[in-house]
N, C-alpha and C. Protein backbone atom coordinates (compact mmCIF):
# COMPACT_ATOMS: atom_id res chain seq x y z
N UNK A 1 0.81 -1.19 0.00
CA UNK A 1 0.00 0.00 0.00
C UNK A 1 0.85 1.25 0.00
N UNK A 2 1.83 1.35 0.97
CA UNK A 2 2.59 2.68 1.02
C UNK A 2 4.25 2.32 0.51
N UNK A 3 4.25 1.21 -0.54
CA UNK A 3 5.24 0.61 -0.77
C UNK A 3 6.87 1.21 -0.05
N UNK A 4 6.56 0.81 1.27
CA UNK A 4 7.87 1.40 2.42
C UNK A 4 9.04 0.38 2.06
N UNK A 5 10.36 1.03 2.55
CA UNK A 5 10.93 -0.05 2.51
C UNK A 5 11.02 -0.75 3.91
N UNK A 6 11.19 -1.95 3.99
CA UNK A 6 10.44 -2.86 5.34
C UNK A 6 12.35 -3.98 5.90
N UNK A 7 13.35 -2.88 5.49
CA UNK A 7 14.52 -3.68 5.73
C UNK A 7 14.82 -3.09 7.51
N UNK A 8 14.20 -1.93 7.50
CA UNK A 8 14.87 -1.84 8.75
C UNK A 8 13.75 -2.34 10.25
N UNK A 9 12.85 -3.10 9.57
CA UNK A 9 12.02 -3.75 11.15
C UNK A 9 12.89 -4.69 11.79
N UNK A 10 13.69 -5.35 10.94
CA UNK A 10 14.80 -6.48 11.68
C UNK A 10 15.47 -5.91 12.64
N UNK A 11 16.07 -4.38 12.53
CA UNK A 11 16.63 -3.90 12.96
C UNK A 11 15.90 -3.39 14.46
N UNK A 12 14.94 -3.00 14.30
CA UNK A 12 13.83 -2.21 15.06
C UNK A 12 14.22 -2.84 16.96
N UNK A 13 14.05 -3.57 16.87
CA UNK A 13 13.98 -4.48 18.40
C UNK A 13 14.95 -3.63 19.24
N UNK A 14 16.55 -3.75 18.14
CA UNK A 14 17.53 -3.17 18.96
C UNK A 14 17.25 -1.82 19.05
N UNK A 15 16.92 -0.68 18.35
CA UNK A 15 16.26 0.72 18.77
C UNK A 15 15.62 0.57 20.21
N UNK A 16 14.58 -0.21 20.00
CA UNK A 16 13.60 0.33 20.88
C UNK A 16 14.23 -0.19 22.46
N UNK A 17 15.20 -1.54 22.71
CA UNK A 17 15.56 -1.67 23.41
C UNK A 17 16.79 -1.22 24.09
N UNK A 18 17.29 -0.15 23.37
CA UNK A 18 18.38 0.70 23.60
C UNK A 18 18.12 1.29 24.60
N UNK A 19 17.18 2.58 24.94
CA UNK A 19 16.95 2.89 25.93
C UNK A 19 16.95 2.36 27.56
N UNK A 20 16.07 0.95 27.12
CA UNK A 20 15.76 0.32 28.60
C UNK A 20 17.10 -0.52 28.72
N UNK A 21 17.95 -0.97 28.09
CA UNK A 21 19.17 -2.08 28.55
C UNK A 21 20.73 -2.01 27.62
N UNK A 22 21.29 -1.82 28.05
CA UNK A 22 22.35 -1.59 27.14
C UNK A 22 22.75 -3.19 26.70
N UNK A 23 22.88 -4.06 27.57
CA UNK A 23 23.16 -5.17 27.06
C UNK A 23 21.94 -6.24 26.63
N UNK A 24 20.57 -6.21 26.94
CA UNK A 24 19.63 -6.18 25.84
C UNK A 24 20.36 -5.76 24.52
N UNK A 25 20.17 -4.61 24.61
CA UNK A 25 20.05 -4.09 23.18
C UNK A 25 21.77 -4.87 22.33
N UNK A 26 22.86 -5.10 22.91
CA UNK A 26 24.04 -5.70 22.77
C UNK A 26 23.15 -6.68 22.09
N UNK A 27 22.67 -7.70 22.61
CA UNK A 27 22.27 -9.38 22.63
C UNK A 27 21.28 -8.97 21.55
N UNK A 28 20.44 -8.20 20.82
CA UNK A 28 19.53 -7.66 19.84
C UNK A 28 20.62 -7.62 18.66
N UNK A 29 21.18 -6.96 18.63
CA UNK A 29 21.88 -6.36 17.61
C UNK A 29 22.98 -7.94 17.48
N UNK A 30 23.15 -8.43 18.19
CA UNK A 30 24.24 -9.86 18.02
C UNK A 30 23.42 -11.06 17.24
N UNK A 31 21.75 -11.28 17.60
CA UNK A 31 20.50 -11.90 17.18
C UNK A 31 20.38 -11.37 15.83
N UNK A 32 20.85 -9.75 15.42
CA UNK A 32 20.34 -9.79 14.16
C UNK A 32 21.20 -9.93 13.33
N UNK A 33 22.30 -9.67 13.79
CA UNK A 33 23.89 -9.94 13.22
C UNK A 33 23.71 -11.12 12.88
N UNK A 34 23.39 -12.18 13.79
CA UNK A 34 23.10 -13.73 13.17
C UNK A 34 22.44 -14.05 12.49
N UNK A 35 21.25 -13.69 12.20
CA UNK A 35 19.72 -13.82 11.64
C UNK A 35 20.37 -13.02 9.94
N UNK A 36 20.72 -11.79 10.09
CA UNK A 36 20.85 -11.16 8.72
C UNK A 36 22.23 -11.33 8.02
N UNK A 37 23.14 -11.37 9.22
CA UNK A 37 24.39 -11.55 8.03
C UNK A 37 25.28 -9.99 8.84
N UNK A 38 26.38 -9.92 8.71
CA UNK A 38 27.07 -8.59 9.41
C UNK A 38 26.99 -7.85 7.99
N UNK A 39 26.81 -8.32 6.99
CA UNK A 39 27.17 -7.35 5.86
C UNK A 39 25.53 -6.63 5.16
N UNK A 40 24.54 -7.14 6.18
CA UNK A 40 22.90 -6.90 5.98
C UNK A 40 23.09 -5.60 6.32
N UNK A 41 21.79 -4.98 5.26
CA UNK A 41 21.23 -3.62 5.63
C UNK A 41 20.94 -3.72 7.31
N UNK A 42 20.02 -4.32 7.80
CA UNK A 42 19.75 -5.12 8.57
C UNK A 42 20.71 -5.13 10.11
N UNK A 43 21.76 -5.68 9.81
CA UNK A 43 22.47 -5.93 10.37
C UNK A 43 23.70 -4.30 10.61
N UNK A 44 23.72 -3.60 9.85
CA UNK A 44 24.55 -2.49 9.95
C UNK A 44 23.50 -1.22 10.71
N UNK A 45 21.93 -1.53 10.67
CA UNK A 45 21.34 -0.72 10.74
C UNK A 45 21.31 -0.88 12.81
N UNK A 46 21.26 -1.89 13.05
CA UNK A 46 21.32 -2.45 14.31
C UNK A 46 22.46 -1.69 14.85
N UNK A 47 23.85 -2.01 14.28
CA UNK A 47 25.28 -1.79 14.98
C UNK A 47 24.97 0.05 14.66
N UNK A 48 24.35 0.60 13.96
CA UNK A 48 24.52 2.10 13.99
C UNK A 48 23.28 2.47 15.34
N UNK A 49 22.36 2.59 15.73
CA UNK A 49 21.92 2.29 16.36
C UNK A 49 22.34 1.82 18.21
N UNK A 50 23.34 0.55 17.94
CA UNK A 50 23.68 0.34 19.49
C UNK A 50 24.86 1.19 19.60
N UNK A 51 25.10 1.76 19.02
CA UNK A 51 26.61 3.00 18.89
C UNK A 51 26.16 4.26 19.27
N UNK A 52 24.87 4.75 18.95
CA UNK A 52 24.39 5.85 18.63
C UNK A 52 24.28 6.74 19.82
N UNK A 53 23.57 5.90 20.98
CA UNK A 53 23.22 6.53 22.31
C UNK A 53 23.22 5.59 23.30
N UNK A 54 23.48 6.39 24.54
CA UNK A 54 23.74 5.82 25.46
C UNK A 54 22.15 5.18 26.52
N UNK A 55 21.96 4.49 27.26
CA UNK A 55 20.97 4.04 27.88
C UNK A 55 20.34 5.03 28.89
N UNK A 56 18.83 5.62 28.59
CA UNK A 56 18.32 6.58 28.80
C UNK A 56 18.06 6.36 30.40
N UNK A 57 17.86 5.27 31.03
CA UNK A 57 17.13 5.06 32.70
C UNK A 57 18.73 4.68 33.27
N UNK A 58 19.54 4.26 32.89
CA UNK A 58 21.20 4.08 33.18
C UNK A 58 21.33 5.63 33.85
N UNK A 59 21.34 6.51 32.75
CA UNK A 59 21.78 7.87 32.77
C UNK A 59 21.13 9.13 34.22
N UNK A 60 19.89 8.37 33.95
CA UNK A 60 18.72 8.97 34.90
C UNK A 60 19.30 8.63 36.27
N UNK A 61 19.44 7.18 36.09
CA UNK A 61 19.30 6.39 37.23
C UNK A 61 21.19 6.69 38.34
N UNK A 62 21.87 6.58 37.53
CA UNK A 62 23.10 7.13 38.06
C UNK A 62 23.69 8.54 37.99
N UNK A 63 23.72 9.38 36.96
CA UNK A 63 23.93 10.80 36.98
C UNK A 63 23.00 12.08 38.06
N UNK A 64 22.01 11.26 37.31
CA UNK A 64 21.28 12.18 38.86
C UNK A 64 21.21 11.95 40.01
N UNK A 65 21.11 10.49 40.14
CA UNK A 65 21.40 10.08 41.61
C UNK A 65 22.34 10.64 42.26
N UNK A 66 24.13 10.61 41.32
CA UNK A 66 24.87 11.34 41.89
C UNK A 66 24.86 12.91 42.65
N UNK A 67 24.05 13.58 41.61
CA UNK A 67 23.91 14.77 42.22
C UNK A 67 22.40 15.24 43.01
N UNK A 68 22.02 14.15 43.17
CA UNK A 68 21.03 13.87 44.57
C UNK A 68 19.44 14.50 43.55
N UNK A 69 19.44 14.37 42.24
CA UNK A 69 18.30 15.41 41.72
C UNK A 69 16.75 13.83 42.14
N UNK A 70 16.19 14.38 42.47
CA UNK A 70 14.85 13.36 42.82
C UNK A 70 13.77 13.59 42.05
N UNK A 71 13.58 14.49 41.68
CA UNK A 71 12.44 14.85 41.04
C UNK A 71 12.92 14.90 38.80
N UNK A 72 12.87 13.87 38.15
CA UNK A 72 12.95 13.94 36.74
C UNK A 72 11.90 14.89 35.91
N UNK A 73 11.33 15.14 36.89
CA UNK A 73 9.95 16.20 35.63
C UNK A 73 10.08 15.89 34.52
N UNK A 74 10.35 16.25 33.91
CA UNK A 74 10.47 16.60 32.20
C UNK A 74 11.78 15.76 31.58
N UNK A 75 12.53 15.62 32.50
CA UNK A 75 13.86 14.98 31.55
C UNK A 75 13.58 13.33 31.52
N UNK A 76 12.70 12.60 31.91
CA UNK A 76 12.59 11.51 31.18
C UNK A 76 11.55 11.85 29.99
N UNK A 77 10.53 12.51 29.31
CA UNK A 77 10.34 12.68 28.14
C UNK A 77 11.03 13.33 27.10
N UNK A 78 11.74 13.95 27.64
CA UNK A 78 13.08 15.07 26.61
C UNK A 78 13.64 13.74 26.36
N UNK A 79 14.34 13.12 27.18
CA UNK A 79 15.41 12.32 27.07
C UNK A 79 14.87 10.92 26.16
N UNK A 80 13.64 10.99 25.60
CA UNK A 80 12.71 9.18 25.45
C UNK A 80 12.39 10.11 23.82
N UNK A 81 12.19 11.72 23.88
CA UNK A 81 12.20 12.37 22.52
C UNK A 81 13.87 12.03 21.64
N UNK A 82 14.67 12.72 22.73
CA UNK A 82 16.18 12.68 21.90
C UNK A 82 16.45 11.14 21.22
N UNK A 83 15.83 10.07 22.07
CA UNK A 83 16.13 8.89 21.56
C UNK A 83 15.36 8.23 20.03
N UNK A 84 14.06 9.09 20.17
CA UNK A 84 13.38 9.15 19.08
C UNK A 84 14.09 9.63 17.68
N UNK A 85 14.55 10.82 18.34
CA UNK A 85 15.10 11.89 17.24
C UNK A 85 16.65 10.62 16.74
N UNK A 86 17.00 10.08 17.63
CA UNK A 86 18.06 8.97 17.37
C UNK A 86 17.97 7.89 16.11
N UNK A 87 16.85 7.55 16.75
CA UNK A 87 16.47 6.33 15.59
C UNK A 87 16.17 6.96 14.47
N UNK A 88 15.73 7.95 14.80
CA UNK A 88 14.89 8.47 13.01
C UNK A 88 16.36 9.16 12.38
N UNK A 89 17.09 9.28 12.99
CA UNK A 89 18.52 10.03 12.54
C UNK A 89 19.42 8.76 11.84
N UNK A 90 19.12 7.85 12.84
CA UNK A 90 19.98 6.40 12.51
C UNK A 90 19.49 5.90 11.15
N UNK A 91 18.36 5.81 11.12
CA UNK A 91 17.57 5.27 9.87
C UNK A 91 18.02 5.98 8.41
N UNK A 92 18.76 7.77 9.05
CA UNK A 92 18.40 8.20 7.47
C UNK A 92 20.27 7.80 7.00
N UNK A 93 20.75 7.92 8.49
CA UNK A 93 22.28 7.70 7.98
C UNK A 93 22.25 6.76 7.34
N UNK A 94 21.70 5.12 7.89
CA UNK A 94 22.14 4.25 7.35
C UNK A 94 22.03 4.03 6.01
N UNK A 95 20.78 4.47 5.79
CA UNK A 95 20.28 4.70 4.19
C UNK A 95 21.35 5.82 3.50
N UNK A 96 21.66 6.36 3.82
CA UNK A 96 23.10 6.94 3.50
C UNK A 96 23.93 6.32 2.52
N UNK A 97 24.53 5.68 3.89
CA UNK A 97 25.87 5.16 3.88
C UNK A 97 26.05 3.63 3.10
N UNK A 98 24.87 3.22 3.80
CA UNK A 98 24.80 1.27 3.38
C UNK A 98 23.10 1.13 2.75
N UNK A 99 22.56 2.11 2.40
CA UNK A 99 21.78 2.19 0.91
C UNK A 99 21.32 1.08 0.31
């Protein structure tokens, strides 16, 4: 219908699990590495992706702790946007680069 291209859902898992686990998202991107091949759209789209950003509740969870901040208001949705803005950034590089 919207003839998309549908190479980067393989990839997808490791995005979305970036945020919540860094080594999730490791073990995602290693699953698709196996599944697609290291030389897959697929597979490069994953490794750009687990490179890209760092783990959003990691960051929360220890940086602020350090400096005693208790109250996140707003910086866990800023921070769950930037990751957005990540993937959709990741997606256009890869199509870039490995096309």
């Amino acid at each position: 219908m919207l003839n998309g291209d549908t190479r980067i859902v393989d990839a997808l898992p490791t995005a979305i699990l970036k945020p919540l686990s860094g080594s999730g998202a490791r073990a995602m991107m290693i699953d698709t590495l196996n599944a697609q091949g290291t030389d897959s759209f697929a597979g490069n789209l994953a490794s750009v992706f687990r490179g890209s950003a760092d783990t959003t509740f990691y960051i929360i969870a220890v940086y602020f702790g350090a400096v005693s901040i208790k109250n996140t208001r707003y910086a866990v949705p800023a921070m769950l946007l930037a990751d957005l803005a990540g993937i959709i950034t990741g997606i256009a590089m890869a199509y870039i680069f490995f096309g």
